[in-house]
Protein backbone atom coordinates (compact mmCIF):
# COMPACT_ATOMS: atom_id res chain seq x y z
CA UNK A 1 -32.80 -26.29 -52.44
CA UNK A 2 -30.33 -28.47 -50.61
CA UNK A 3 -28.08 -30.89 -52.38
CA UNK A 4 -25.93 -33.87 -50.99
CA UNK A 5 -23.18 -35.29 -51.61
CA UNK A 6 -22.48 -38.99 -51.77
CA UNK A 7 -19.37 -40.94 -50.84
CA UNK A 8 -18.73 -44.78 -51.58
CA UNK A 9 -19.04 -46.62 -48.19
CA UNK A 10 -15.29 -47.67 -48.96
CA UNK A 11 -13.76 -43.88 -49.28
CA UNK A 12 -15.48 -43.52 -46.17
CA UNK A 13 -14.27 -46.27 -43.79
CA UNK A 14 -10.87 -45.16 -45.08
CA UNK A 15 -11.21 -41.87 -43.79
CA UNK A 16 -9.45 -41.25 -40.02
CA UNK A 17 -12.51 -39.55 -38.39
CA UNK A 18 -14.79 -41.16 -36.08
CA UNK A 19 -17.67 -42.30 -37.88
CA UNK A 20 -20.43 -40.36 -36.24
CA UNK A 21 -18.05 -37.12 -36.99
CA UNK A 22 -17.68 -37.94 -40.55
CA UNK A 23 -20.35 -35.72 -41.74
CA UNK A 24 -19.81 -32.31 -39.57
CA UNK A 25 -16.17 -33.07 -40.17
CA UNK A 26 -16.83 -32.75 -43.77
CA UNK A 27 -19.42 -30.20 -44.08
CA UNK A 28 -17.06 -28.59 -42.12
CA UNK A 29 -13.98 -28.72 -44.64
CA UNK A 30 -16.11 -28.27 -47.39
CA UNK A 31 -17.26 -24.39 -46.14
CA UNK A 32 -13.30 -23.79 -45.61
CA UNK A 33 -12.67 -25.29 -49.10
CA UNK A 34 -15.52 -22.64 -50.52
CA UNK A 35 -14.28 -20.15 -48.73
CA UNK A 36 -11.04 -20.14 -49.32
CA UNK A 37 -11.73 -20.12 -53.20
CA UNK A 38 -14.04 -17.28 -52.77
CA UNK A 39 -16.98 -19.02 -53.52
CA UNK A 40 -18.67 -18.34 -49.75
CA UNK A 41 -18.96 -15.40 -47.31
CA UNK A 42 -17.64 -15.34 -44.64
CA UNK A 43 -21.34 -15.23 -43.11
CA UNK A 44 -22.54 -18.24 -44.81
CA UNK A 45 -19.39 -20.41 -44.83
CA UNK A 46 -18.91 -20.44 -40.65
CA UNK A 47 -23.55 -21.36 -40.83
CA UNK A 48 -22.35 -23.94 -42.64
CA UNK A 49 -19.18 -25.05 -40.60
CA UNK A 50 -21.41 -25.28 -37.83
CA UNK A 51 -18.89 -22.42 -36.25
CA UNK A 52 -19.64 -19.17 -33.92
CA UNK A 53 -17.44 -16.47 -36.50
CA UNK A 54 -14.86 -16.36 -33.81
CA UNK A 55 -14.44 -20.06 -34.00
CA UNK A 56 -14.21 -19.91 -37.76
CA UNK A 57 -12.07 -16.67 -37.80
CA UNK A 58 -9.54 -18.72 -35.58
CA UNK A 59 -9.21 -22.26 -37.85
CA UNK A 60 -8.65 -19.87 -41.19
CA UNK A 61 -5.66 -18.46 -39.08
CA UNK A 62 -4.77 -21.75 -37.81
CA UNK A 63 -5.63 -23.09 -41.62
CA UNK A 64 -3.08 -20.05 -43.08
CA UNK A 65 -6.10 -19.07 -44.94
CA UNK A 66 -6.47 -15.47 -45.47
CA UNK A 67 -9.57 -13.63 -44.84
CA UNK A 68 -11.16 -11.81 -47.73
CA UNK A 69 -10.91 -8.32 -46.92
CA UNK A 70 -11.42 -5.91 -49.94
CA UNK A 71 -11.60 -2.13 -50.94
CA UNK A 72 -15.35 -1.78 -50.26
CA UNK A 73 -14.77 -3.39 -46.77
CA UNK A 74 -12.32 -1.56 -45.79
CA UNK A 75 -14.59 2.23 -47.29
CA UNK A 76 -17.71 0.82 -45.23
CA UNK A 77 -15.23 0.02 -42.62
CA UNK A 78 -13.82 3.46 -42.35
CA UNK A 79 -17.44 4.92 -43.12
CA UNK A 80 -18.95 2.93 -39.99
CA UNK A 81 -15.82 4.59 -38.11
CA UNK A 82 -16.40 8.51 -39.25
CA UNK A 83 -20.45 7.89 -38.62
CA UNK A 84 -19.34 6.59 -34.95
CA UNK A 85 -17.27 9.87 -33.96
């Protein structure tokens, strides 16, 4: 399934990005948006940013966005440590 997203011609000639960037530029907010809300990993939302996870890892820091980090990531985290002794 894919789905798209339509924007009046007007909203769009208003907008300051180049038009040929206009899409990745807003594909691009959009996975930050999601991700930020929790509504995207972190895996899925930087495929969809068109990002390496270093790039994306970076713009949430530049964004002040923090990453999701929670209890079971920080026991596999410390699991994947002991295992690696």
């Amino acid at each position: 399934m894919s789905v798209q997203l339509e924007i009046r011609d007007e909203i769009v000639a208003s907008m300051k990005i180049p038009l040929p960037e206009v899409e990745k530029e807003l594909t691009k907010e959009l996975a930050f948006a999601l991700y930020g809300r929790w509504a995207l990993s972190m895996g899925k939302a930087h495929q969809m940013a068109g990002l390496t996870k270093r790039e994306f890892l970076n713009e949430l820091a530049f964004r002040g966005v923090k990453r999701h980090y929670t209890k079971e990531d920080l026991s596999e985290d410390v699991a994947y440590a002991q295992s690696s002794e």
